[in-house]
C-alpha atoms as a PDB file:
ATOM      1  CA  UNK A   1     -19.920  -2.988 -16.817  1.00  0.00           C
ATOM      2  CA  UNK A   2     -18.138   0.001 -17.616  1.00  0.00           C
ATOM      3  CA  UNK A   3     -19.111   3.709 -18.003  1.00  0.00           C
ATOM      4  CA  UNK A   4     -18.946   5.887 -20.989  1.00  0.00           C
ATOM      5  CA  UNK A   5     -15.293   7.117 -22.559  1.00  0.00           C
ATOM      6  CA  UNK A   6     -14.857  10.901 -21.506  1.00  0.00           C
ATOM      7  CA  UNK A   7     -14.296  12.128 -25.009  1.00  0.00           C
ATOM      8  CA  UNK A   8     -10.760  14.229 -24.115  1.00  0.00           C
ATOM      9  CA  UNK A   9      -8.556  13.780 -20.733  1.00  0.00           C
ATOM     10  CA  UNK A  10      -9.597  16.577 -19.748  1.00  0.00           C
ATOM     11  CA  UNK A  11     -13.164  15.199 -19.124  1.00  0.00           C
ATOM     12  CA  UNK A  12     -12.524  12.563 -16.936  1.00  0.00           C
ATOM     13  CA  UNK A  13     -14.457  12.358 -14.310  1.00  0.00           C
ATOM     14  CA  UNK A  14     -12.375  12.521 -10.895  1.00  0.00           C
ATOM     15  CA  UNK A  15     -13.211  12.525  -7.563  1.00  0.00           C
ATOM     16  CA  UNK A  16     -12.408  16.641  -6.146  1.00  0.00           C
ATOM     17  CA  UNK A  17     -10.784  16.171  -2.584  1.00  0.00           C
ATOM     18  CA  UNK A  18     -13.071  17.381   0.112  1.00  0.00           C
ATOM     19  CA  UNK A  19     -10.186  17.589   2.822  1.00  0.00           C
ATOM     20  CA  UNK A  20      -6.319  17.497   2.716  1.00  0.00           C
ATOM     21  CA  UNK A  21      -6.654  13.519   3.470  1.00  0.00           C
ATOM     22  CA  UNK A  22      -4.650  11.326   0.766  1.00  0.00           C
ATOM     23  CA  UNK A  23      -7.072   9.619  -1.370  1.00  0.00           C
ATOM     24  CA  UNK A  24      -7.406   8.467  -4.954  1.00  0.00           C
ATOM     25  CA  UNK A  25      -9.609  10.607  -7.666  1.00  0.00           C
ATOM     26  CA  UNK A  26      -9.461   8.578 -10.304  1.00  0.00           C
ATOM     27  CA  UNK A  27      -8.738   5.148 -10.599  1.00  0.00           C
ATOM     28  CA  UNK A  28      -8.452   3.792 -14.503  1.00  0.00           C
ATOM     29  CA  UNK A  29      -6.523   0.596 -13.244  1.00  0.00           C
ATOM     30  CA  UNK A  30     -10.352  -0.544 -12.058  1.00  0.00           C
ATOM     31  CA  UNK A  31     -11.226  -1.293 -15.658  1.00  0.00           C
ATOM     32  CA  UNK A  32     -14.569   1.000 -15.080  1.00  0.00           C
ATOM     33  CA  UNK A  33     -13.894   3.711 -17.788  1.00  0.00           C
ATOM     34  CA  UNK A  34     -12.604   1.668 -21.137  1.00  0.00           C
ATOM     35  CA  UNK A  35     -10.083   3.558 -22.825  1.00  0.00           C
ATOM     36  CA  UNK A  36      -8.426   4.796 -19.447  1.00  0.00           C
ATOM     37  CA  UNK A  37      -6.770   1.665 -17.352  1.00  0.00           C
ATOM     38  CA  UNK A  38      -3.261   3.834 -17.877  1.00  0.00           C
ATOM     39  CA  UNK A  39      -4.896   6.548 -15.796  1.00  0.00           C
ATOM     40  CA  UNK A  40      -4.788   7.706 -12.247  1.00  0.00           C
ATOM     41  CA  UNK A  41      -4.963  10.523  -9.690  1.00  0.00           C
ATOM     42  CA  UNK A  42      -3.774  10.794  -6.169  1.00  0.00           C
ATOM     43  CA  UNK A  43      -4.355  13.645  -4.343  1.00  0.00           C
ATOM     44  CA  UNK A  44      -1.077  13.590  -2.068  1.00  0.00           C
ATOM     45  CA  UNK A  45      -1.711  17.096  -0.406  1.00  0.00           C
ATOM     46  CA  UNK A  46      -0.962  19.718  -1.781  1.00  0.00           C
ATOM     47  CA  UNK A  47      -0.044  17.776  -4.918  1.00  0.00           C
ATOM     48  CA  UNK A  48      -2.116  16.237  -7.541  1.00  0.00           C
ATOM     49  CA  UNK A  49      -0.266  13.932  -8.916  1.00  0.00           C
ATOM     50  CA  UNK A  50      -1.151  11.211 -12.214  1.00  0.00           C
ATOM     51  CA  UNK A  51      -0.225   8.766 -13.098  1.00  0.00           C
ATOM     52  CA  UNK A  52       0.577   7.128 -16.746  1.00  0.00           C
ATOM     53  CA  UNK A  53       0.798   3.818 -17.785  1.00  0.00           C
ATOM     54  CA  UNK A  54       1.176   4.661 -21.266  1.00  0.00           C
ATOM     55  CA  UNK A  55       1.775   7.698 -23.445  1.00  0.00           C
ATOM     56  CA  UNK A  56      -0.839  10.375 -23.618  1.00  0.00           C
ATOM     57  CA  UNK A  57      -0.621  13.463 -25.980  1.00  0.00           C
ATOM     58  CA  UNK A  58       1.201  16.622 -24.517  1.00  0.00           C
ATOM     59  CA  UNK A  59      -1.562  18.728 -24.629  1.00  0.00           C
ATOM     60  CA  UNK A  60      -4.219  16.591 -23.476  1.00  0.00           C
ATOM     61  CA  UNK A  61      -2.037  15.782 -20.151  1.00  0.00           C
ATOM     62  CA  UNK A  62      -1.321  19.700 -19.637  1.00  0.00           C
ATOM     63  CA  UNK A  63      -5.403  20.475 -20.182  1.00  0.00           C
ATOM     64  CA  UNK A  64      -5.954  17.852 -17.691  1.00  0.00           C
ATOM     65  CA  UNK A  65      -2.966  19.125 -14.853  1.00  0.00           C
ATOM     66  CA  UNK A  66      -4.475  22.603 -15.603  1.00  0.00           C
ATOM     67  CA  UNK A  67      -7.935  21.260 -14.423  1.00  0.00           C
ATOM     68  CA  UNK A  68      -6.954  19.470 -11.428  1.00  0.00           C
ATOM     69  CA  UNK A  69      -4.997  22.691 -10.759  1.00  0.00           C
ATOM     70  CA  UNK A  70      -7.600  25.106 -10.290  1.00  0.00           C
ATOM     71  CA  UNK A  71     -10.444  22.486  -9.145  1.00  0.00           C
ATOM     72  CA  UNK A  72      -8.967  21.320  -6.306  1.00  0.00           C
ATOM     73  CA  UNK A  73      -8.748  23.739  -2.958  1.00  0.00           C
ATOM     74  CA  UNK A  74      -4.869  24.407  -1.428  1.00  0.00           C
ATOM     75  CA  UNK A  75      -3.502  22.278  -4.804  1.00  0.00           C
ATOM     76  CA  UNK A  76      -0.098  23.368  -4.975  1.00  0.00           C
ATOM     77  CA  UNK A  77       1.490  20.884  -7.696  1.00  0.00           C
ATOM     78  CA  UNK A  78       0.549  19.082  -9.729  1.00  0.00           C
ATOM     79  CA  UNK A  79       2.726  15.954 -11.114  1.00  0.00           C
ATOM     80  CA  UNK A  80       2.621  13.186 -13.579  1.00  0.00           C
ATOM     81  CA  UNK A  81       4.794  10.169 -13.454  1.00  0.00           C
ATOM     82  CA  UNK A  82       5.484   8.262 -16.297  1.00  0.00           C
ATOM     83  CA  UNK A  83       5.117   4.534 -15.027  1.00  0.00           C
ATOM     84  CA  UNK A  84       5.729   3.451 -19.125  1.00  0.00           C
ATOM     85  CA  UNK A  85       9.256   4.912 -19.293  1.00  0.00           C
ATOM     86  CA  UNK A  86      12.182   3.641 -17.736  1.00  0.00           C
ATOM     87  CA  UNK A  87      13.039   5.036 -14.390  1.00  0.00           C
ATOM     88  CA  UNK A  88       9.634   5.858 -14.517  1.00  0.00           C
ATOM     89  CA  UNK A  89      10.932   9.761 -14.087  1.00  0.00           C
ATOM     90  CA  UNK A  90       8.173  12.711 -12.817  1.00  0.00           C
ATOM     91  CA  UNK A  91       7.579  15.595 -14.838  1.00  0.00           C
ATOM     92  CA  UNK A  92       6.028  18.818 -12.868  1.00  0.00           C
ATOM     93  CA  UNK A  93       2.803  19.984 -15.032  1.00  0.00           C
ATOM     94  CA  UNK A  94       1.321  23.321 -13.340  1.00  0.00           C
ATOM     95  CA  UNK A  95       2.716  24.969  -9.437  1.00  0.00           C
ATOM     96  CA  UNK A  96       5.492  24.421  -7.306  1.00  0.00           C
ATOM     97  CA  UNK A  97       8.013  22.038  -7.687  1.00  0.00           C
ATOM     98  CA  UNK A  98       7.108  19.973  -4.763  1.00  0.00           C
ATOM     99  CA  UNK A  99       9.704  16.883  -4.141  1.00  0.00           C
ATOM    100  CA  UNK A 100       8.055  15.686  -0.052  1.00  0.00           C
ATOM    101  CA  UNK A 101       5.281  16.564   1.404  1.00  0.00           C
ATOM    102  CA  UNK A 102       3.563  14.859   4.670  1.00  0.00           C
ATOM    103  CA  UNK A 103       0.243  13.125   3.590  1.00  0.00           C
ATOM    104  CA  UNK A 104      -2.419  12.199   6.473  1.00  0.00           C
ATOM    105  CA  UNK A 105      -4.791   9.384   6.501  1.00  0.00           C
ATOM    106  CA  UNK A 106      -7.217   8.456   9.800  1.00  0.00           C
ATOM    107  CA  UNK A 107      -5.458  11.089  11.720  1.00  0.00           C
ATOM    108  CA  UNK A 108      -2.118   9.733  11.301  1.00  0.00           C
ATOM    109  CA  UNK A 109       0.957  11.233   8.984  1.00  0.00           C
ATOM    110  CA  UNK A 110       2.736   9.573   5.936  1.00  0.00           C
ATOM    111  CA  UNK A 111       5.943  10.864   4.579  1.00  0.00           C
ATOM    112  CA  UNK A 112       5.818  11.376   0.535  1.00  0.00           C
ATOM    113  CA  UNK A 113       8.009  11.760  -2.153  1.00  0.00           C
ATOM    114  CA  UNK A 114       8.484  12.523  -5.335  1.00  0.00           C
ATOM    115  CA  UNK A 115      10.545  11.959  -7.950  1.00  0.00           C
ATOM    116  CA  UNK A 116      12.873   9.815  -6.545  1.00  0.00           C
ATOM    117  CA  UNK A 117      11.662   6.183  -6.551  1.00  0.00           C
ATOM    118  CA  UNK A 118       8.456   4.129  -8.498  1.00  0.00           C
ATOM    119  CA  UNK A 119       6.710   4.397  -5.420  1.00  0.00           C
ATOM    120  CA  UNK A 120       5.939   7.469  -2.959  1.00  0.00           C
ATOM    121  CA  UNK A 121       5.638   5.613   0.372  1.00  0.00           C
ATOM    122  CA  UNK A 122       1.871   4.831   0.839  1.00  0.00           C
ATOM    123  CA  UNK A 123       0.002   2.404  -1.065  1.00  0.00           C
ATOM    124  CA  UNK A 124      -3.542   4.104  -0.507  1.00  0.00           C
ATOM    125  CA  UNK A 125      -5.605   1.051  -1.831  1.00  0.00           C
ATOM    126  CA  UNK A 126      -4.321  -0.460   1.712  1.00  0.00           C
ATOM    127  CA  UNK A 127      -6.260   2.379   3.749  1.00  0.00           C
ATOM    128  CA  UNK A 128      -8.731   0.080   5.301  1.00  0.00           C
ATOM    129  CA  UNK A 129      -6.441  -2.580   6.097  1.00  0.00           C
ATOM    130  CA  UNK A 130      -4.155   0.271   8.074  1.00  0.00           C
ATOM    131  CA  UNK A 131      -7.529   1.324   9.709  1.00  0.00           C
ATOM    132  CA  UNK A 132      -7.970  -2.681  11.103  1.00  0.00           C
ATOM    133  CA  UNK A 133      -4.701  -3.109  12.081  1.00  0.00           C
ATOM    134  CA  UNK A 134      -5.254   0.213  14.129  1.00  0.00           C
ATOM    135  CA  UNK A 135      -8.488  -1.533  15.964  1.00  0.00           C
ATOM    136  CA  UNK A 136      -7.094  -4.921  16.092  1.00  0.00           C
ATOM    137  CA  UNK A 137      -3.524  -4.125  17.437  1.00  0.00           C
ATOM    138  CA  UNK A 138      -4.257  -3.196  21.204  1.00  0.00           C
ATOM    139  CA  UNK A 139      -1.463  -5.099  23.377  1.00  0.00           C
ATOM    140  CA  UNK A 140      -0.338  -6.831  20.611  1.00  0.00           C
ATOM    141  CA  UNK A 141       3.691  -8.323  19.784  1.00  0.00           C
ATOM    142  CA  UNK A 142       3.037  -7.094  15.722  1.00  0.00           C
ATOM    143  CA  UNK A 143       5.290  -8.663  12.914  1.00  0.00           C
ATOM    144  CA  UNK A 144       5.546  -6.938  10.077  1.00  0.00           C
ATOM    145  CA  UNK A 145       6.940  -7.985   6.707  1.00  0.00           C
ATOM    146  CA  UNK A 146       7.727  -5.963   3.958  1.00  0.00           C
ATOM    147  CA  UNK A 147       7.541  -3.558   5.534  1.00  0.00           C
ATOM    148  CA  UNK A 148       7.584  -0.442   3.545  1.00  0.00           C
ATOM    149  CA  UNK A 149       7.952   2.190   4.842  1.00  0.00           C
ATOM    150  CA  UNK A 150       5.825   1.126   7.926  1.00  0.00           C
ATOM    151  CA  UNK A 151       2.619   2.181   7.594  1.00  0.00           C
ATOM    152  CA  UNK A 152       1.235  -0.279   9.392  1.00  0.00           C
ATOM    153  CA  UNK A 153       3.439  -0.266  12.237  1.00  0.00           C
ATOM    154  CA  UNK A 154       1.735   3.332  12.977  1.00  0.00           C
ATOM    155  CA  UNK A 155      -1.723   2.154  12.485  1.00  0.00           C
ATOM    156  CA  UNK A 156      -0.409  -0.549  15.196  1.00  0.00           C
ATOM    157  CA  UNK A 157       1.204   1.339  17.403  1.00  0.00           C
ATOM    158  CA  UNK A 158      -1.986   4.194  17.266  1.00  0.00           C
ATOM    159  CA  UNK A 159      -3.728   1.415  17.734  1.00  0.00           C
ATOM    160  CA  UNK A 160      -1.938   0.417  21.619  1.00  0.00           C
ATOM    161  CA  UNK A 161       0.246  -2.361  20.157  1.00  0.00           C
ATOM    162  CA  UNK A 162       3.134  -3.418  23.045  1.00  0.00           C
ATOM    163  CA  UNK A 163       5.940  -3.837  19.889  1.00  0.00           C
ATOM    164  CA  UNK A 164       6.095  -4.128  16.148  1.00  0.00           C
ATOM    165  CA  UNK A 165       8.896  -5.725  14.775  1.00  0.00           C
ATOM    166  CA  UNK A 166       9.341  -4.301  11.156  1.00  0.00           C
ATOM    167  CA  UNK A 167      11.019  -6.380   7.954  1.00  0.00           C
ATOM    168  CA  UNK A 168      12.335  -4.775   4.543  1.00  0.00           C
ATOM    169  CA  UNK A 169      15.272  -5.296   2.898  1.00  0.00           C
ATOM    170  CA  UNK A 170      15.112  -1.912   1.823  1.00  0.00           C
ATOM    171  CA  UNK A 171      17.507   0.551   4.439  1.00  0.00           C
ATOM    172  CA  UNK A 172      15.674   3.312   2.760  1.00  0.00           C
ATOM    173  CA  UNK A 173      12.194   2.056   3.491  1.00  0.00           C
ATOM    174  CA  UNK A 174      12.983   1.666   6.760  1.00  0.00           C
ATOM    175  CA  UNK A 175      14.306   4.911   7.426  1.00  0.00           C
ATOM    176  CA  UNK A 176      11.461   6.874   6.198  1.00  0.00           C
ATOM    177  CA  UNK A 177       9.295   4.528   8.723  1.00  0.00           C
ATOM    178  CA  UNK A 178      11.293   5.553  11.498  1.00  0.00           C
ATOM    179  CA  UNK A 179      10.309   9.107   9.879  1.00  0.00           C
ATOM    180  CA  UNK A 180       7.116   8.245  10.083  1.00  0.00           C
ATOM    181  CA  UNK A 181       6.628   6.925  13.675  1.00  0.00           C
ATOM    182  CA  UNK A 182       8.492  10.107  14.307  1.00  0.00           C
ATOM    183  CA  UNK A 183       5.825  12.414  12.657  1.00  0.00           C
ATOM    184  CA  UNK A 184       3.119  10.811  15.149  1.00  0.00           C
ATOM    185  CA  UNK A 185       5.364  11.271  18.132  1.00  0.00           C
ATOM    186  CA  UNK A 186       5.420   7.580  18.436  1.00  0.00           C
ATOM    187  CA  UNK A 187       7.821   5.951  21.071  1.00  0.00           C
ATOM    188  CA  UNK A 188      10.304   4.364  18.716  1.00  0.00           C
ATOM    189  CA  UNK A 189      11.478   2.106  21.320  1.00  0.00           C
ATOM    190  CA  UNK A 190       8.385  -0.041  21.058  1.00  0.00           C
ATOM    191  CA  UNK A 191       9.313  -0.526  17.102  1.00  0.00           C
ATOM    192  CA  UNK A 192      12.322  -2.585  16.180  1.00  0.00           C
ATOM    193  CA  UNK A 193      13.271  -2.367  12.435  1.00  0.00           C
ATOM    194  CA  UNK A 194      15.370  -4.742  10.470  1.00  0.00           C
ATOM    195  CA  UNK A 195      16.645  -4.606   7.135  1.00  0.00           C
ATOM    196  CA  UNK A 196      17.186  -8.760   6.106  1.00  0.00           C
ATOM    197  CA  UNK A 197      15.909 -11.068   3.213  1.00  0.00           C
ATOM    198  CA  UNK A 198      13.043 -12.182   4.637  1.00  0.00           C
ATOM    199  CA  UNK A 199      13.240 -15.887   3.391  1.00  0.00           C
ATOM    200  CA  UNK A 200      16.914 -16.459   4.978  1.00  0.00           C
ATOM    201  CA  UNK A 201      15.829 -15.063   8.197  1.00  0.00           C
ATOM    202  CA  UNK A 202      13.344 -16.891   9.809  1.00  0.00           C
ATOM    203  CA  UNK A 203      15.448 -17.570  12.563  1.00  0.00           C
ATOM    204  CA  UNK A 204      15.745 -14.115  13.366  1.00  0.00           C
ATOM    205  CA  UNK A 205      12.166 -13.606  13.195  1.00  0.00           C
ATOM    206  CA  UNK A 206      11.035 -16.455  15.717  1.00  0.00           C
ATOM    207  CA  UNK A 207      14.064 -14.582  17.798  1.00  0.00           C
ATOM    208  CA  UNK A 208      11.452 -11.850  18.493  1.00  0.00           C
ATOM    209  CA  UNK A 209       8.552 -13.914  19.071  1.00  0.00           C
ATOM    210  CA  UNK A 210       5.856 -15.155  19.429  1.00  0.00           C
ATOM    211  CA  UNK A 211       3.577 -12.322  17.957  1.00  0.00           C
ATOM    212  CA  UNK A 212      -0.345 -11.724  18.276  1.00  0.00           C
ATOM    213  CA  UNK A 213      -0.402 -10.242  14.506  1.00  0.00           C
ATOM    214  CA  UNK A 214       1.157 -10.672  11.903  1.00  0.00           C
ATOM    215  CA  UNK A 215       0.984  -8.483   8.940  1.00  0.00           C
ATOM    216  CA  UNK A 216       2.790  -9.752   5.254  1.00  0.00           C
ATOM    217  CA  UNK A 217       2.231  -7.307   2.500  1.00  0.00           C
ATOM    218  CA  UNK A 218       4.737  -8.876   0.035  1.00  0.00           C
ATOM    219  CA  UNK A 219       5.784  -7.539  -3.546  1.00  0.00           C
ATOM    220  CA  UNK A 220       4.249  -9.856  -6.144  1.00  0.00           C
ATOM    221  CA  UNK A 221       7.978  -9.710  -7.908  1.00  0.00           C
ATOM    222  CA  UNK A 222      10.885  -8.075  -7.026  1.00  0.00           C
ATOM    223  CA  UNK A 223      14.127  -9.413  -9.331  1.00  0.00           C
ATOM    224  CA  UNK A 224      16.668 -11.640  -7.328  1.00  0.00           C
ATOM    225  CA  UNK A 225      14.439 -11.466  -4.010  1.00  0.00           C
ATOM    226  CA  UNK A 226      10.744 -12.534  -4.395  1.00  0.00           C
ATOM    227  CA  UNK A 227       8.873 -14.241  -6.594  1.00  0.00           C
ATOM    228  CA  UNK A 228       5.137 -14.235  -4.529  1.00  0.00           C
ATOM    229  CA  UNK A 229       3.699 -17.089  -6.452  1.00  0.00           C
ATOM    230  CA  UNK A 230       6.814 -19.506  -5.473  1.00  0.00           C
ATOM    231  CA  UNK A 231       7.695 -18.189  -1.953  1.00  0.00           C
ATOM    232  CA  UNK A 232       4.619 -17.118  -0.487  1.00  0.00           C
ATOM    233  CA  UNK A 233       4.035 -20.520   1.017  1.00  0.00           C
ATOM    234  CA  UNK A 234       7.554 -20.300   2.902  1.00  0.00           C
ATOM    235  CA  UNK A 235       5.703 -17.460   4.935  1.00  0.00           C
ATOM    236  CA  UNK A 236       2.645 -19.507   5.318  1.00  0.00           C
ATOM    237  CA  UNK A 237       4.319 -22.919   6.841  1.00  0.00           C
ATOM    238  CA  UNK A 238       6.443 -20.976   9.017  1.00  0.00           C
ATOM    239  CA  UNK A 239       3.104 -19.395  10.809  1.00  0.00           C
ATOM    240  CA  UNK A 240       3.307 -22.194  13.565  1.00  0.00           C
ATOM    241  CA  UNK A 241       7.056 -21.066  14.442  1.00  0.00           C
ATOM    242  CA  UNK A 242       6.332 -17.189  14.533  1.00  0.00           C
ATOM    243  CA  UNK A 243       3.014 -16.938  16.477  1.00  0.00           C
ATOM    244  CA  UNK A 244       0.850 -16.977  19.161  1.00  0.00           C
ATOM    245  CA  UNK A 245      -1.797 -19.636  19.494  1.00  0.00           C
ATOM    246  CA  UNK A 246      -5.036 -17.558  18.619  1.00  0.00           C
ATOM    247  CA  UNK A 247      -3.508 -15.064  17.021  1.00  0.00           C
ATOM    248  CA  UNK A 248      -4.310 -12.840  13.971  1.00  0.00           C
ATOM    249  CA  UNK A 249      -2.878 -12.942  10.802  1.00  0.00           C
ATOM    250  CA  UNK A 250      -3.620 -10.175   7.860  1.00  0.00           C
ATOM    251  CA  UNK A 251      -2.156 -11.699   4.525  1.00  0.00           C
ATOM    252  CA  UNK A 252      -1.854  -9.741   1.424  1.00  0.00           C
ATOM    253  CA  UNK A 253      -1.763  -9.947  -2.155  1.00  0.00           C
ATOM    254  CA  UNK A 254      -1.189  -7.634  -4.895  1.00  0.00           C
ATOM    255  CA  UNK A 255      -0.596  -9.604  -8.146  1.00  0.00           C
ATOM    256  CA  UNK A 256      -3.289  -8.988 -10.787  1.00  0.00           C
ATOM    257  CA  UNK A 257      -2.010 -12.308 -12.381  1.00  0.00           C
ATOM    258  CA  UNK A 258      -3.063 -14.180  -8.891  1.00  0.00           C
ATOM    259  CA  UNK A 259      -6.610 -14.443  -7.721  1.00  0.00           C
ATOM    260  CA  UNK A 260      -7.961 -15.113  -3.549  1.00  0.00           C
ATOM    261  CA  UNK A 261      -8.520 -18.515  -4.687  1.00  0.00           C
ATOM    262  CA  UNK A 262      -4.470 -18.411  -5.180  1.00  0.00           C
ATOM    263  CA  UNK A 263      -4.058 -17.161  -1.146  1.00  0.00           C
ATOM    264  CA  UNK A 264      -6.614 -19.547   0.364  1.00  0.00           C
ATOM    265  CA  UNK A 265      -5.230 -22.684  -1.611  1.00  0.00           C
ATOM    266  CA  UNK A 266      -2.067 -22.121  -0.074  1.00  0.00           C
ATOM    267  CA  UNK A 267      -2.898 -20.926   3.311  1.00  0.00           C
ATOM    268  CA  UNK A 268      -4.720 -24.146   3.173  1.00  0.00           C
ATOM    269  CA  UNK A 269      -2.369 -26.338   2.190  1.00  0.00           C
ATOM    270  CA  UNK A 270       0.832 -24.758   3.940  1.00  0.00           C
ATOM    271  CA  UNK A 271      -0.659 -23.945   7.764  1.00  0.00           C
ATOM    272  CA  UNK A 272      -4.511 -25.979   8.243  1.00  0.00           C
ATOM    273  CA  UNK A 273      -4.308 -24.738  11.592  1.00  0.00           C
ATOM    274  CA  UNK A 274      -5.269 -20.861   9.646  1.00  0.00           C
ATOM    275  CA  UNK A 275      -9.034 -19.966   9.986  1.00  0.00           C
ATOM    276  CA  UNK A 276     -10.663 -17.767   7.509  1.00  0.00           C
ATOM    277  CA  UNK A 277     -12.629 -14.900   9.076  1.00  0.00           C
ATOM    278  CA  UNK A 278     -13.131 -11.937   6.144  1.00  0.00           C
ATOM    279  CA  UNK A 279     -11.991 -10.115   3.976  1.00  0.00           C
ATOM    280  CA  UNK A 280     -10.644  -6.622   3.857  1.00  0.00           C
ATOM    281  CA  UNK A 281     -12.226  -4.917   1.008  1.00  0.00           C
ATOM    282  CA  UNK A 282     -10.222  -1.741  -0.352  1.00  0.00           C
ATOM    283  CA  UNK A 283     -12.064   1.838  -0.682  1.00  0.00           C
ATOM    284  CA  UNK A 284     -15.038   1.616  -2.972  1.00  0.00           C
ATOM    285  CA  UNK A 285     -13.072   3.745  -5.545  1.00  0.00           C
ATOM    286  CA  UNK A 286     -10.731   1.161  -6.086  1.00  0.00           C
ATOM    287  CA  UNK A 287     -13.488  -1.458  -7.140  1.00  0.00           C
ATOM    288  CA  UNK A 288     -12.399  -3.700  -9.920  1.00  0.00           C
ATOM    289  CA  UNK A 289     -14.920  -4.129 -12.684  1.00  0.00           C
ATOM    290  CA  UNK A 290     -12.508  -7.320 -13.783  1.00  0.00           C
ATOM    291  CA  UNK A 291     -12.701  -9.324 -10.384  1.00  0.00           C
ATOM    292  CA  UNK A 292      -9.992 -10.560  -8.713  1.00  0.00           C
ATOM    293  CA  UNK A 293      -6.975  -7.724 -10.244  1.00  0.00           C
ATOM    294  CA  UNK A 294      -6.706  -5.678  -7.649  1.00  0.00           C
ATOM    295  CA  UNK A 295      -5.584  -5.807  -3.952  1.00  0.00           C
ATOM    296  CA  UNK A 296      -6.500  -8.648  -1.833  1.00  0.00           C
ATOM    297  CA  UNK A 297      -6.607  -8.807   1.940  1.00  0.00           C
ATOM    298  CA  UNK A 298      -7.657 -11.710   3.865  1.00  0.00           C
ATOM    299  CA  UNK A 299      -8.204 -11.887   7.868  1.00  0.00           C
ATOM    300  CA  UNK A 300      -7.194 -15.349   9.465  1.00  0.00           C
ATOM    301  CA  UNK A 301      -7.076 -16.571  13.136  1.00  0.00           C
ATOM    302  CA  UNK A 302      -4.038 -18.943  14.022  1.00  0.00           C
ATOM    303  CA  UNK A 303      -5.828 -21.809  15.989  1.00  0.00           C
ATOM    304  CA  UNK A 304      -2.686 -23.285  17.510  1.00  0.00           C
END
């Protein structure tokens, strides 16, 4: 069911940050407000920033930043990023031209930016999947693909992991992890990270092993490298050569176009030696009134 249309932008009805913790204020992507699935706020502190998934009028969007601008307490910028347009490019609205700022989530930091790249470096849908890896990693060998920007290697090594061995292709990514360990004063010599296609290096994976977690967080579809749908089950058969007899394995999936029905199917049919224990739900304000679109993250045990 969905609510009532706010009858201007400026109405809608976001959530006003009670600390300087990231967190989403509005989330139209969740199909609860009709009218407004090309909508969202992050509060990214001290920047507001929307985002746009298709045009809106001028004034409506500069009503709206002015809003957010004096509602919300130590706001300092705010943004909007046009996800429509090519490049999708950042436009500032009201404040400071803020281009990185350090984000924090459970106690830990994030390093943001802005205006460089589609994404800023923290998916905050995944905030209760960093928070298990964080209680789950204690001792743990962690491997960690797609990386990111390694997120989840800080909730793991906050968390007491022994070594997380982190996978991107991206050299960027990976730098702003090691950023990122460094903002927790994290020993970086417990956290290896490796820039490779994932699917041609499998022997360079088991090199490390075998882990106690494993974390995969793939891209549903990134041109010339992934395709999720076809190659997630060449993650899932290889479970058997990468870990640990018992172990725990978080596996995530972010196409809209793919349901959990999708992930179990082919954890079943790929690796029968995976049990199901839960699910990982994401923070209640990015509930999907259309099930099964939005982030899925499902706990398994690795019977060996």
């Amino acid at each position: 069911m969905t609510e009532d249309v706010p009858a201007l932008l400026i109405d809608i009805p976001y959530v006003t940050p009670a600390t300087h913790e990231a967190e989403r204020l509005f989330h139209g992507r969740g199909h609860a407000y009709k009218g407004y699935e090309h909508l969202l706020i992050d509060w990214l502190s001290p920047v507001a920033l929307i985002t746009l998934h298709k045009p809106v009028e001028a004034e409506d969007l500069q009503q709206l930043a002015l809003r957010l601008y004096n509602s919300i307490t130590d706001c300092q910028s705010v943004q909007v990023q046009y996800r429509h347009l090519k490049h999708t490019p950042f436009e500032l609205l009201q404040g400071d031209a803020v281009e990185q700022t350090v984000i924090e989530e459970n106690e830990l930091k994030y390093k943001i930016t802005l205006g460089r790249a589609q994404n800023t470096g923290l998916f905050l849908d995944m905030k209760n999947g960093r928070q298990w890896v964080q209680e789950h990693a204690r001792n743990a060998n962690v491997l960690n693909l797609f990386s990111y920007t390694c997120a989840f290697s800080v909730a793991a090594i906050a968390g007491g992991a022994r070594q997380v061995f982190n996978i991107d292709m991206s050299r960027t990514s990976l730098s702003t992890g090691r950023d990122n360990h460094r903002l927790n004063n994290q020993d970086t010599g417990k956290v290896k990270f490796d820039a490779l296609d994932i699917f041609k290096s499998f022997g360079r994976i088991k090199k490390h092993g075998p882990y106690d977690l494993l974390i995969c967080d793939p891209p549903s579809f990134q041109k010339g490298s992934v395709d999720i749908q076809r190659d997630y089950k060449k993650v899932i058969r290889r479970i058997p050569d990468f870990m640990k007899p018992n172990s725990l394995l978080m596996l995530c999936l972010n196409s809209p176009e793919l349901d959990t029905d999708f992930l179990k199917k082919t954890v079943e049919d790929e690796c029968a030696e995976c049990q199901y224990i839960t699910e990982i739900e994401a923070p209640a304000i990015f509930s999907d009134a259309m099930q099964g679109k939005g982030l899925k993250v499902l706990i398994y045990r690795f019977e060996g």
